[in-house]
PDB file of N, CA and C in Angstrom:
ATOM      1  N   UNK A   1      11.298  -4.250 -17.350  1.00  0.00           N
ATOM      2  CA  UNK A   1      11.276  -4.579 -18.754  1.00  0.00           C
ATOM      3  C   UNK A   1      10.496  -3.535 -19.540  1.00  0.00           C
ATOM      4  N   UNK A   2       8.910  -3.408 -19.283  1.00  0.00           N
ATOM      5  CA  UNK A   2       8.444  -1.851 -19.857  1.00  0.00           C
ATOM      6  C   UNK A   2       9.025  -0.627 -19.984  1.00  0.00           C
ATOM      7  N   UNK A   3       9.687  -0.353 -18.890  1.00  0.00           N
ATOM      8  CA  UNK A   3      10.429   0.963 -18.485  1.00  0.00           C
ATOM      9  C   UNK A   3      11.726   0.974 -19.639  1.00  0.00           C
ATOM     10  N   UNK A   4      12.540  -0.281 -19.145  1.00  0.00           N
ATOM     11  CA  UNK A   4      13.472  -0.793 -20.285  1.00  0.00           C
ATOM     12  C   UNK A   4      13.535  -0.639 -21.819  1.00  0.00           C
ATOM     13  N   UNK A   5      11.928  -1.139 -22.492  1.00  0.00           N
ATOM     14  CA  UNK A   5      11.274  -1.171 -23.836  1.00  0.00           C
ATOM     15  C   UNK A   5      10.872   0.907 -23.913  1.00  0.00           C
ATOM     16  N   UNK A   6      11.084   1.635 -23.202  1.00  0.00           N
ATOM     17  CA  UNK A   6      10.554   2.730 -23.758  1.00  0.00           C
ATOM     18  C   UNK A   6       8.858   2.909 -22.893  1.00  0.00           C
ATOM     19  N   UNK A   7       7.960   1.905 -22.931  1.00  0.00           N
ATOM     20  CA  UNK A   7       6.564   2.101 -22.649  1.00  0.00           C
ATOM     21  C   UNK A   7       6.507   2.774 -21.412  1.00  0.00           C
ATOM     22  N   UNK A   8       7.228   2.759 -20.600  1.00  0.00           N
ATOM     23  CA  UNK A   8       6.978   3.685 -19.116  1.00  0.00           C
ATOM     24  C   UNK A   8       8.038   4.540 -19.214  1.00  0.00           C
ATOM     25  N   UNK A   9       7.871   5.572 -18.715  1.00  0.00           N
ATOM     26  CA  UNK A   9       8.627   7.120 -18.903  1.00  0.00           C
ATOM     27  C   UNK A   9       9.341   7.177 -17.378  1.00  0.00           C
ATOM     28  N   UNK A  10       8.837   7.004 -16.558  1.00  0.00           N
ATOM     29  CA  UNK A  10       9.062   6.427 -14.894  1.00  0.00           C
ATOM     30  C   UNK A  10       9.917   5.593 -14.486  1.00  0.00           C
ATOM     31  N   UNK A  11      11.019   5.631 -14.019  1.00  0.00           N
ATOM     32  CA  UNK A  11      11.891   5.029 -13.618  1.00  0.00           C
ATOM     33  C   UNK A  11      11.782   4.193 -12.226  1.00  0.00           C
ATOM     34  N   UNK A  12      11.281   2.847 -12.343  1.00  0.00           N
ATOM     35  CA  UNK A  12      10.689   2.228 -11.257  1.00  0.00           C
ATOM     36  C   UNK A  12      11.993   2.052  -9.971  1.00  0.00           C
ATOM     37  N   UNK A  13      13.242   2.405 -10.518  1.00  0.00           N
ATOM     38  CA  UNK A  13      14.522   1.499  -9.749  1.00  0.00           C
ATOM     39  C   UNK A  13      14.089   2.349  -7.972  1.00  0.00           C
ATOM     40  N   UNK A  14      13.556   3.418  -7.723  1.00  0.00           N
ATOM     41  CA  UNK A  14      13.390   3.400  -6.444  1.00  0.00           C
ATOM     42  C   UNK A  14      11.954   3.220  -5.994  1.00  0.00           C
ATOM     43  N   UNK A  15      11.007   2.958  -6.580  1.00  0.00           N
ATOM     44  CA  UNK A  15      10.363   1.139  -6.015  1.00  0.00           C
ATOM     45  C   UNK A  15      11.079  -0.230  -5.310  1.00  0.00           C
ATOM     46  N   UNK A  16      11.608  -0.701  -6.706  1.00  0.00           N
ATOM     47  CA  UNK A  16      11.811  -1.687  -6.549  1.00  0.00           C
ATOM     48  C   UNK A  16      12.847  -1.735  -5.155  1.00  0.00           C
ATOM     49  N   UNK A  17      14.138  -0.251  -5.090  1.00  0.00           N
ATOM     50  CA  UNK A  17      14.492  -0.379  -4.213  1.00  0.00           C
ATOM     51  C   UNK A  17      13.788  -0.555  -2.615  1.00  0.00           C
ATOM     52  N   UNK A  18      12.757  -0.314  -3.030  1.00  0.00           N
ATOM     53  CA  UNK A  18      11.792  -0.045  -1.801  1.00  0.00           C
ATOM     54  C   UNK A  18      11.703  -2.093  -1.234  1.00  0.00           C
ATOM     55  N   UNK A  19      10.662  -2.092  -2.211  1.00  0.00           N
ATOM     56  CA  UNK A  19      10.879  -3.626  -2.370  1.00  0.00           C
ATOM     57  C   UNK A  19      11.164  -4.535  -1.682  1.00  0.00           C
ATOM     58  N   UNK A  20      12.163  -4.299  -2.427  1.00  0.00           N
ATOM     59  CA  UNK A  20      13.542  -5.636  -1.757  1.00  0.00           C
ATOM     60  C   UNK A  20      13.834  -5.386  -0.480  1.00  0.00           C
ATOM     61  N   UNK A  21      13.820  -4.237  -0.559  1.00  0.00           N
ATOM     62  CA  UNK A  21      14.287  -3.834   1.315  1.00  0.00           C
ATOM     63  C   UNK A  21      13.102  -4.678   1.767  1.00  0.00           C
ATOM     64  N   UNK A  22      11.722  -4.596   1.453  1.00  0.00           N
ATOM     65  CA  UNK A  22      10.572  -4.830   2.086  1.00  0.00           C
ATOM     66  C   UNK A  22      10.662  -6.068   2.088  1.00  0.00           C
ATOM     67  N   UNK A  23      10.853  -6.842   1.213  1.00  0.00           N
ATOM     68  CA  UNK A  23      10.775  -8.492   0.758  1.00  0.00           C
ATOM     69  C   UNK A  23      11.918  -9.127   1.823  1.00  0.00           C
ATOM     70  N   UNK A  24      13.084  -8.637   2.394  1.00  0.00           N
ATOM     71  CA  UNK A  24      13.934  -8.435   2.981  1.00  0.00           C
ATOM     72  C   UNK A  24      13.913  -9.184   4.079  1.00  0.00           C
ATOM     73  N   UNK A  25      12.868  -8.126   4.834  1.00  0.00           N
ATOM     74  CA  UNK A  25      12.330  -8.287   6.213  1.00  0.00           C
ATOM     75  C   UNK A  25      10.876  -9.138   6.205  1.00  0.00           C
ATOM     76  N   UNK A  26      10.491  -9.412   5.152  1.00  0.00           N
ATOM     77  CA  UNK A  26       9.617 -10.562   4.912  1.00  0.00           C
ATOM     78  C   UNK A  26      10.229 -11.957   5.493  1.00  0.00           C
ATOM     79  N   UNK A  27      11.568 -11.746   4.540  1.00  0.00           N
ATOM     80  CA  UNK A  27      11.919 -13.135   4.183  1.00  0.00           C
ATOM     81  C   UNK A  27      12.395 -13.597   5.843  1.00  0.00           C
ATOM     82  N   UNK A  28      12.901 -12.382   6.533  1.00  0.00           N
ATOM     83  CA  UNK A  28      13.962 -12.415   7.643  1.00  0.00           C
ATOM     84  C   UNK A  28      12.313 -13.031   8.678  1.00  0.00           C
ATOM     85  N   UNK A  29      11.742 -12.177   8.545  1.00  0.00           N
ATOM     86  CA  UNK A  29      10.526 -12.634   9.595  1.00  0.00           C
ATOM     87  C   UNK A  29       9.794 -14.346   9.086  1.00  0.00           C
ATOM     88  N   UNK A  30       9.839 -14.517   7.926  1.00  0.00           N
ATOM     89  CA  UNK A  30       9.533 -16.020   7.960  1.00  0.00           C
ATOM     90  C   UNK A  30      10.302 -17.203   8.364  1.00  0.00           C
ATOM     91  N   UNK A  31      11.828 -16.449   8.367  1.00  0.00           N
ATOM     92  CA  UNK A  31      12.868 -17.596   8.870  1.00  0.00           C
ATOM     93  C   UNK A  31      12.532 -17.073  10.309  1.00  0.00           C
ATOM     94  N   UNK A  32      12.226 -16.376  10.969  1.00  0.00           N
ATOM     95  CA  UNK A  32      12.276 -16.051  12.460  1.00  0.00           C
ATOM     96  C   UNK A  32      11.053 -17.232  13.122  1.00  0.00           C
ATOM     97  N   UNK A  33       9.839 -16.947  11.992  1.00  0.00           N
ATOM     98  CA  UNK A  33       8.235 -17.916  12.049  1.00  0.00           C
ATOM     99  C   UNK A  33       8.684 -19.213  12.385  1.00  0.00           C
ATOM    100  N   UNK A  34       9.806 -19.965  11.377  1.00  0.00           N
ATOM    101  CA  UNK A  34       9.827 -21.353  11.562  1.00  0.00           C
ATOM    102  C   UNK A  34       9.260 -21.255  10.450  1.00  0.00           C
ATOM    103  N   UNK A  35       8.793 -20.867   8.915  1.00  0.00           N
ATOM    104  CA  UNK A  35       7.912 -22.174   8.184  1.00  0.00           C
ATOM    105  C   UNK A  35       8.754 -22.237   7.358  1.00  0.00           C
ATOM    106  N   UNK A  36       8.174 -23.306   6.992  1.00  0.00           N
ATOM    107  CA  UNK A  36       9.184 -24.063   6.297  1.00  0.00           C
ATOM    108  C   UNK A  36      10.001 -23.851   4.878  1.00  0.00           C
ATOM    109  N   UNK A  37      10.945 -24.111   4.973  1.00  0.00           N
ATOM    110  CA  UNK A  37      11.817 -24.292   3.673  1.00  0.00           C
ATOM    111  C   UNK A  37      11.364 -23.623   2.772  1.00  0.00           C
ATOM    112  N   UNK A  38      10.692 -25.300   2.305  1.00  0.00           N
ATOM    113  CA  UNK A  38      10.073 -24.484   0.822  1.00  0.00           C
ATOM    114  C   UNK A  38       9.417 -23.399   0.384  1.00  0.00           C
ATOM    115  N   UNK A  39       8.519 -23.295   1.583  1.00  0.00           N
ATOM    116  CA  UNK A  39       7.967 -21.820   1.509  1.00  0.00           C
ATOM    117  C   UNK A  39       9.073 -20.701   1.307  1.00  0.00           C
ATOM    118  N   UNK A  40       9.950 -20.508   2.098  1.00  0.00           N
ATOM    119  CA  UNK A  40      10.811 -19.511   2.160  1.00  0.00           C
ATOM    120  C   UNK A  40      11.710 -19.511   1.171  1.00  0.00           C
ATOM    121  N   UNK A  41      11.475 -20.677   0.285  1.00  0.00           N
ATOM    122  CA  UNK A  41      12.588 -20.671  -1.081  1.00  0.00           C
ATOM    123  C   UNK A  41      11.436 -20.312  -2.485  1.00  0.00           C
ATOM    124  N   UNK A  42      10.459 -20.781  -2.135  1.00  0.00           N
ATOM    125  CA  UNK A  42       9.606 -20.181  -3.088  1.00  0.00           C
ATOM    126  C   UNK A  42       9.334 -18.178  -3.178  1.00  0.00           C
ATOM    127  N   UNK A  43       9.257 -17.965  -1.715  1.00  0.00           N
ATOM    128  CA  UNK A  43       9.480 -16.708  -1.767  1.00  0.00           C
ATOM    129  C   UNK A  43      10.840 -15.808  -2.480  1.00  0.00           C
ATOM    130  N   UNK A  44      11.991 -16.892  -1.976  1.00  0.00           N
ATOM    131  CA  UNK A  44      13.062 -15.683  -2.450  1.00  0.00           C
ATOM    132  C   UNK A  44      13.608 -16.104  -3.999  1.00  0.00           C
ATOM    133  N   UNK A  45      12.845 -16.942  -4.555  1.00  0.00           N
ATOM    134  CA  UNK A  45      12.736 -16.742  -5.753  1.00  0.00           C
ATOM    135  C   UNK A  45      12.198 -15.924  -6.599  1.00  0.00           C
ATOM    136  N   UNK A  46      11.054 -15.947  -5.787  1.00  0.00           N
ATOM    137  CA  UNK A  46      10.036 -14.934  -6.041  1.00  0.00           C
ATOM    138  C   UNK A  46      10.588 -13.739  -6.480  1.00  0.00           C
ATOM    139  N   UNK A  47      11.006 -13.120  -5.395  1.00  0.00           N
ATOM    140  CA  UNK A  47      11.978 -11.873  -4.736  1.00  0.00           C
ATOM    141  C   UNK A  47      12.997 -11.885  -5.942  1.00  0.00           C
ATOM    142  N   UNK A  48      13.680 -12.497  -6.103  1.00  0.00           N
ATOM    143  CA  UNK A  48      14.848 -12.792  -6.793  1.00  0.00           C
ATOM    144  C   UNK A  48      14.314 -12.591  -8.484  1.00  0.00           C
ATOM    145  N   UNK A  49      13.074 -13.358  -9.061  1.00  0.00           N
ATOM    146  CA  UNK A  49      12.898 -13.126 -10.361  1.00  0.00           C
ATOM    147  C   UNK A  49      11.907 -11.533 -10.689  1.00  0.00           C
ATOM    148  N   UNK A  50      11.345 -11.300  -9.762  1.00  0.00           N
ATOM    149  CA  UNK A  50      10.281  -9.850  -9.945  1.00  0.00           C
ATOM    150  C   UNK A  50      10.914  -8.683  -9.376  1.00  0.00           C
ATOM    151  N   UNK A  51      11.682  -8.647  -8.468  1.00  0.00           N
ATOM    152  CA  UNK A  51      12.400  -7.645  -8.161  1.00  0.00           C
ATOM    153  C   UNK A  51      13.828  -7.257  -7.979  1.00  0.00           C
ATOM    154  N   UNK A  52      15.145  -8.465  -8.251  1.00  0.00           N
ATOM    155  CA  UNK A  52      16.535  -8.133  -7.649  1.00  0.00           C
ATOM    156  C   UNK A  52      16.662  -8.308  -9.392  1.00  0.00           C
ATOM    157  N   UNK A  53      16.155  -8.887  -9.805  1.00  0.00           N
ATOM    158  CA  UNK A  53      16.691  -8.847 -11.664  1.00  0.00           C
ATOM    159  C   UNK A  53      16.086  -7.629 -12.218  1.00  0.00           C
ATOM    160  N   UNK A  54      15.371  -7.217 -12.140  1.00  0.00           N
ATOM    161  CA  UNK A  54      14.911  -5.764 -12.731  1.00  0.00           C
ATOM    162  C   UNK A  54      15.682  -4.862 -12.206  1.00  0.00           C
ATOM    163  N   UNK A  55      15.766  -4.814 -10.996  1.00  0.00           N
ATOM    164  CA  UNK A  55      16.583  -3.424 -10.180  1.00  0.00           C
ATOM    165  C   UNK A  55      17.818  -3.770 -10.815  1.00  0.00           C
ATOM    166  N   UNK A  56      18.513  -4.950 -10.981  1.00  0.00           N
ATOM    167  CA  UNK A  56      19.921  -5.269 -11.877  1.00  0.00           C
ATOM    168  C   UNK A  56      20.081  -4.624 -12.957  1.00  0.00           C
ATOM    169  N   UNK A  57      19.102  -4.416 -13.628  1.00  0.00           N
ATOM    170  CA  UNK A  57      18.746  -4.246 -14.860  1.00  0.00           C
ATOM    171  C   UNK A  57      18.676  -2.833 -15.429  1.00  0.00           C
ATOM    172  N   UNK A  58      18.643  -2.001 -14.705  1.00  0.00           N
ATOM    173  CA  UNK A  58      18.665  -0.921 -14.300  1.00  0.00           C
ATOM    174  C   UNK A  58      19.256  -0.063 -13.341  1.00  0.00           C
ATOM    175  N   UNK A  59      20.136  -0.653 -12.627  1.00  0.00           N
ATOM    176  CA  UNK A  59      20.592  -0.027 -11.369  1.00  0.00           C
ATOM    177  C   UNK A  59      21.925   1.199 -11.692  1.00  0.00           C
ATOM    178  N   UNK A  60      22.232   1.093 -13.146  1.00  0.00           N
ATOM    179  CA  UNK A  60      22.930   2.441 -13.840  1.00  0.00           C
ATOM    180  C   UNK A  60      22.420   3.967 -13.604  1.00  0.00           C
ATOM    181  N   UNK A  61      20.684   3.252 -14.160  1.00  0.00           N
ATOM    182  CA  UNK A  61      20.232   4.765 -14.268  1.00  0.00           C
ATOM    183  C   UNK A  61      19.906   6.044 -13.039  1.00  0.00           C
ATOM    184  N   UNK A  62      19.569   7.054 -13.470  1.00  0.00           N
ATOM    185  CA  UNK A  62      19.300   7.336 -11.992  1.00  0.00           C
ATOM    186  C   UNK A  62      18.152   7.654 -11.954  1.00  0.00           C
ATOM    187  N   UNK A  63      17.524   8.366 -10.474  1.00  0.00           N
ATOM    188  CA  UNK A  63      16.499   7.966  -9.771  1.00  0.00           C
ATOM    189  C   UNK A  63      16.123   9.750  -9.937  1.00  0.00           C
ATOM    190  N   UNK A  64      15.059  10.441 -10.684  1.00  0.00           N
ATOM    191  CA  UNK A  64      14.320  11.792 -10.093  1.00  0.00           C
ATOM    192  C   UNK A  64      13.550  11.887  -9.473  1.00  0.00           C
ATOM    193  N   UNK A  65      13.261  13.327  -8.954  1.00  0.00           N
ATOM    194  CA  UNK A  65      11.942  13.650  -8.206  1.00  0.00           C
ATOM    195  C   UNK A  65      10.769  13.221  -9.064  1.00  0.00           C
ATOM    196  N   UNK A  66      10.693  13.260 -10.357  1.00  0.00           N
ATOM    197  CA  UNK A  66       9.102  12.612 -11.066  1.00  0.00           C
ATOM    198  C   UNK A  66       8.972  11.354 -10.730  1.00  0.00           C
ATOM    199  N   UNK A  67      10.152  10.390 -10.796  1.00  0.00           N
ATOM    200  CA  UNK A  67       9.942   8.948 -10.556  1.00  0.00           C
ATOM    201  C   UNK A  67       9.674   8.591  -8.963  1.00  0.00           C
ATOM    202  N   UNK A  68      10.323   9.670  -7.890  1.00  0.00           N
ATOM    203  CA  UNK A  68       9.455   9.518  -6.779  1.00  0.00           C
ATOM    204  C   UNK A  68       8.414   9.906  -6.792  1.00  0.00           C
ATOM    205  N   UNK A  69       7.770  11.268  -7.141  1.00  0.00           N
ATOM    206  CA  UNK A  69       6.635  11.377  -7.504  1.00  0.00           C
ATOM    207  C   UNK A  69       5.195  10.520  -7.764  1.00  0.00           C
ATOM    208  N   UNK A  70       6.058   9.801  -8.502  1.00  0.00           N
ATOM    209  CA  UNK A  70       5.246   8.863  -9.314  1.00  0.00           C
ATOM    210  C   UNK A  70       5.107   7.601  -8.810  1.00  0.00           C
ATOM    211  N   UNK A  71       6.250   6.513  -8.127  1.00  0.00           N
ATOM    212  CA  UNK A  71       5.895   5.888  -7.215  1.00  0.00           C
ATOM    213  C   UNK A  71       5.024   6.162  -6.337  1.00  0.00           C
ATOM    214  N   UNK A  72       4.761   7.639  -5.457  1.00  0.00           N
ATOM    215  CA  UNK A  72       4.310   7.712  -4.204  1.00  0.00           C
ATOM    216  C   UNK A  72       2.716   8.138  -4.916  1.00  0.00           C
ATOM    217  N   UNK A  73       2.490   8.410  -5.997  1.00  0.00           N
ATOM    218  CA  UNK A  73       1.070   8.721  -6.468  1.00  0.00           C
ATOM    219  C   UNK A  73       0.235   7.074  -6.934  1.00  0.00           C
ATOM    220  N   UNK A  74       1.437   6.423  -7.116  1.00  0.00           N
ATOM    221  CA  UNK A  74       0.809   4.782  -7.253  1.00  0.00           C
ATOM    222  C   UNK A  74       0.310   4.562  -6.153  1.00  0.00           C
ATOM    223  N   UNK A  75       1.589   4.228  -5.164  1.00  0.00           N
ATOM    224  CA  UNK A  75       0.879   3.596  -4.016  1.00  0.00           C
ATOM    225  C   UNK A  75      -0.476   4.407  -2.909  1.00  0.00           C
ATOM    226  N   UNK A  76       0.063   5.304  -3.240  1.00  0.00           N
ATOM    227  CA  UNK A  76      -1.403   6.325  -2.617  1.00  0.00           C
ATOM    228  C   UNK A  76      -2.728   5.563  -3.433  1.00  0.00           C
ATOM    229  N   UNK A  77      -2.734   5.570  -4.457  1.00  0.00           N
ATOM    230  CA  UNK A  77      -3.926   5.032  -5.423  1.00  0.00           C
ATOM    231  C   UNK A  77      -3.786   3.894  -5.028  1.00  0.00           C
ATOM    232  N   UNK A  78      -3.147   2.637  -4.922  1.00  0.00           N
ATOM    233  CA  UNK A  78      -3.591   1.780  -4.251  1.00  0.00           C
ATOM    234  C   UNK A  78      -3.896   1.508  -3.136  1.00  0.00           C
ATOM    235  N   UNK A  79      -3.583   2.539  -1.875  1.00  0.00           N
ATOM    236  CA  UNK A  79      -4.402   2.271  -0.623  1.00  0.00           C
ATOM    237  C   UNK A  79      -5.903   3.091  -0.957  1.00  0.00           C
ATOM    238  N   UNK A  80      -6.111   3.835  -1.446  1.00  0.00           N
ATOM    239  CA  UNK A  80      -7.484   4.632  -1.922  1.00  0.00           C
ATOM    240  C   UNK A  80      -8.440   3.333  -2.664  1.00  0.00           C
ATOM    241  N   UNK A  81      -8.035   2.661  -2.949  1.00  0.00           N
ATOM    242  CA  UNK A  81      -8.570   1.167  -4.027  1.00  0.00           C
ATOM    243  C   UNK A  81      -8.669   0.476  -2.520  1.00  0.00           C
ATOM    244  N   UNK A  82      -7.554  -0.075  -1.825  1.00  0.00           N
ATOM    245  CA  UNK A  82      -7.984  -0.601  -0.361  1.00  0.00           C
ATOM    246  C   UNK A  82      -9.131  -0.245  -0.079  1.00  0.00           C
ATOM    247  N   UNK A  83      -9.145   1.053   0.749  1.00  0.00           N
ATOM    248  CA  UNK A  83     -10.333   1.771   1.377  1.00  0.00           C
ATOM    249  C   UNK A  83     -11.464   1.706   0.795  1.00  0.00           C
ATOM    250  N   UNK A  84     -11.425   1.565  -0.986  1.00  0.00           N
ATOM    251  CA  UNK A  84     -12.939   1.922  -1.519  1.00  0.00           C
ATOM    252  C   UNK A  84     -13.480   0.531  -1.515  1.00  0.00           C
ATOM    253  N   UNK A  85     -12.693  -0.750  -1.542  1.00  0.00           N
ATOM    254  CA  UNK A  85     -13.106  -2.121  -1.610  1.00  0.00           C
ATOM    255  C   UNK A  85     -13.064  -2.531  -0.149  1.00  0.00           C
ATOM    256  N   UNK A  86     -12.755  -2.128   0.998  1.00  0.00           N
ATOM    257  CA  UNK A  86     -12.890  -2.509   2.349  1.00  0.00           C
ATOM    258  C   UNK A  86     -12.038  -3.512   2.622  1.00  0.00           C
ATOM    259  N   UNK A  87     -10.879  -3.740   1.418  1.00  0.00           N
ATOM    260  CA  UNK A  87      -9.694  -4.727   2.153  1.00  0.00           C
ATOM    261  C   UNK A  87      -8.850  -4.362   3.105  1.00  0.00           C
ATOM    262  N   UNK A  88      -9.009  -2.974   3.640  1.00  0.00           N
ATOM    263  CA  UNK A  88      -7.757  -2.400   4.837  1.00  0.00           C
ATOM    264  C   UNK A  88      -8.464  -3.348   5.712  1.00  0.00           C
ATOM    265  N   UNK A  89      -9.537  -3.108   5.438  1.00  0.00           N
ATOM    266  CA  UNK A  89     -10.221  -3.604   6.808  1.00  0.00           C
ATOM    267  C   UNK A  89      -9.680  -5.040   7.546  1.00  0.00           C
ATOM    268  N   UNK A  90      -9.876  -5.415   6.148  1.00  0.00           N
ATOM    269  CA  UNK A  90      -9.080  -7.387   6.427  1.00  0.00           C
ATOM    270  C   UNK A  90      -7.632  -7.044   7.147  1.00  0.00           C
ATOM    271  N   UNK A  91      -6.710  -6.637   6.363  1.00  0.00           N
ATOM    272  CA  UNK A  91      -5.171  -6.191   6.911  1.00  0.00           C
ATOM    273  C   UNK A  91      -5.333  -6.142   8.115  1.00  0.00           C
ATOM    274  N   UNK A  92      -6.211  -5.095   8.117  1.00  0.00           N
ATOM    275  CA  UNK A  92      -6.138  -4.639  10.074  1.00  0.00           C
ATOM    276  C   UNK A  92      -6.389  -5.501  11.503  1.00  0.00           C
ATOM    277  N   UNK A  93      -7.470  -6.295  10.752  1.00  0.00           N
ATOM    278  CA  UNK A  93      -7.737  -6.971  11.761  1.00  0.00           C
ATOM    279  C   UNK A  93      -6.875  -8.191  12.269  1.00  0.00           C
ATOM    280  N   UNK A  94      -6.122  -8.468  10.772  1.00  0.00           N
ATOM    281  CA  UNK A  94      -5.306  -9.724  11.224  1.00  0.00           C
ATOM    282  C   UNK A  94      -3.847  -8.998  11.997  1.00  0.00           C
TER     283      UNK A  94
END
C-alpha cells in the first residue's frame, strides 16, 4: 500500500515473494505438527491479508537490482538489531 501511495521508492514484490514462499513452508510444517485448525487458519489468513494481497497488488510491476538491494540491506539490519539485543540468542537455542 505505501509503495502503491508513492511513499516508498522500493519495490517490495520480491520480498513479499520471498515471504509467501516462507509462510508456505510454515504453514506446510504446522499441518505436518498436528496443531490445530484454528491455529493454522488464523495463520493463513494472516498470510493471505499481509502478504498474497499486496504481492496481488502489484505483481505487474517489475522487480530491480535497487529493490533487491534494498530488501537484502533491510534484512541484514534486522539481524544486526538481533545480535545487538541478544534475541539470536533465544532463536538458537530453541
Amino acid at each position: 500500500m505505501v509503495y502503491r501511495m508513492g511513499i516508498l521508492t522500493h519495490n517490495p514484490k520480491w520480498a513479499l515473494e520471498l515471504e509467501v514462499v516462507g509462510n508456505i513452508g510454515i504453514l506446510i510444517a504446522l499441518i505436518y505438527s498436528k496443531v490445530p485448525m484454528k491455529k493454522i487458519l488464523l495463520v493463513f489468513l494472516s498470510v493471505l491479508l499481509f502478504k498474497v494481497i499486496p504481492l496481488w497488488t502489484i505483481w505487474h510491476t517489475k522487480i530491480k537490482p535497487t529493490d533487491i538491494h534494498a530488501t537484502l540491506g533491510v534484512f541484514l539490519m534486522f539481524i544486526g538489531w538481533l545480535l545487538w539485543e541478544k534475541e539470536l540468542d533465544v532463536l538458537i537455542k530453541c
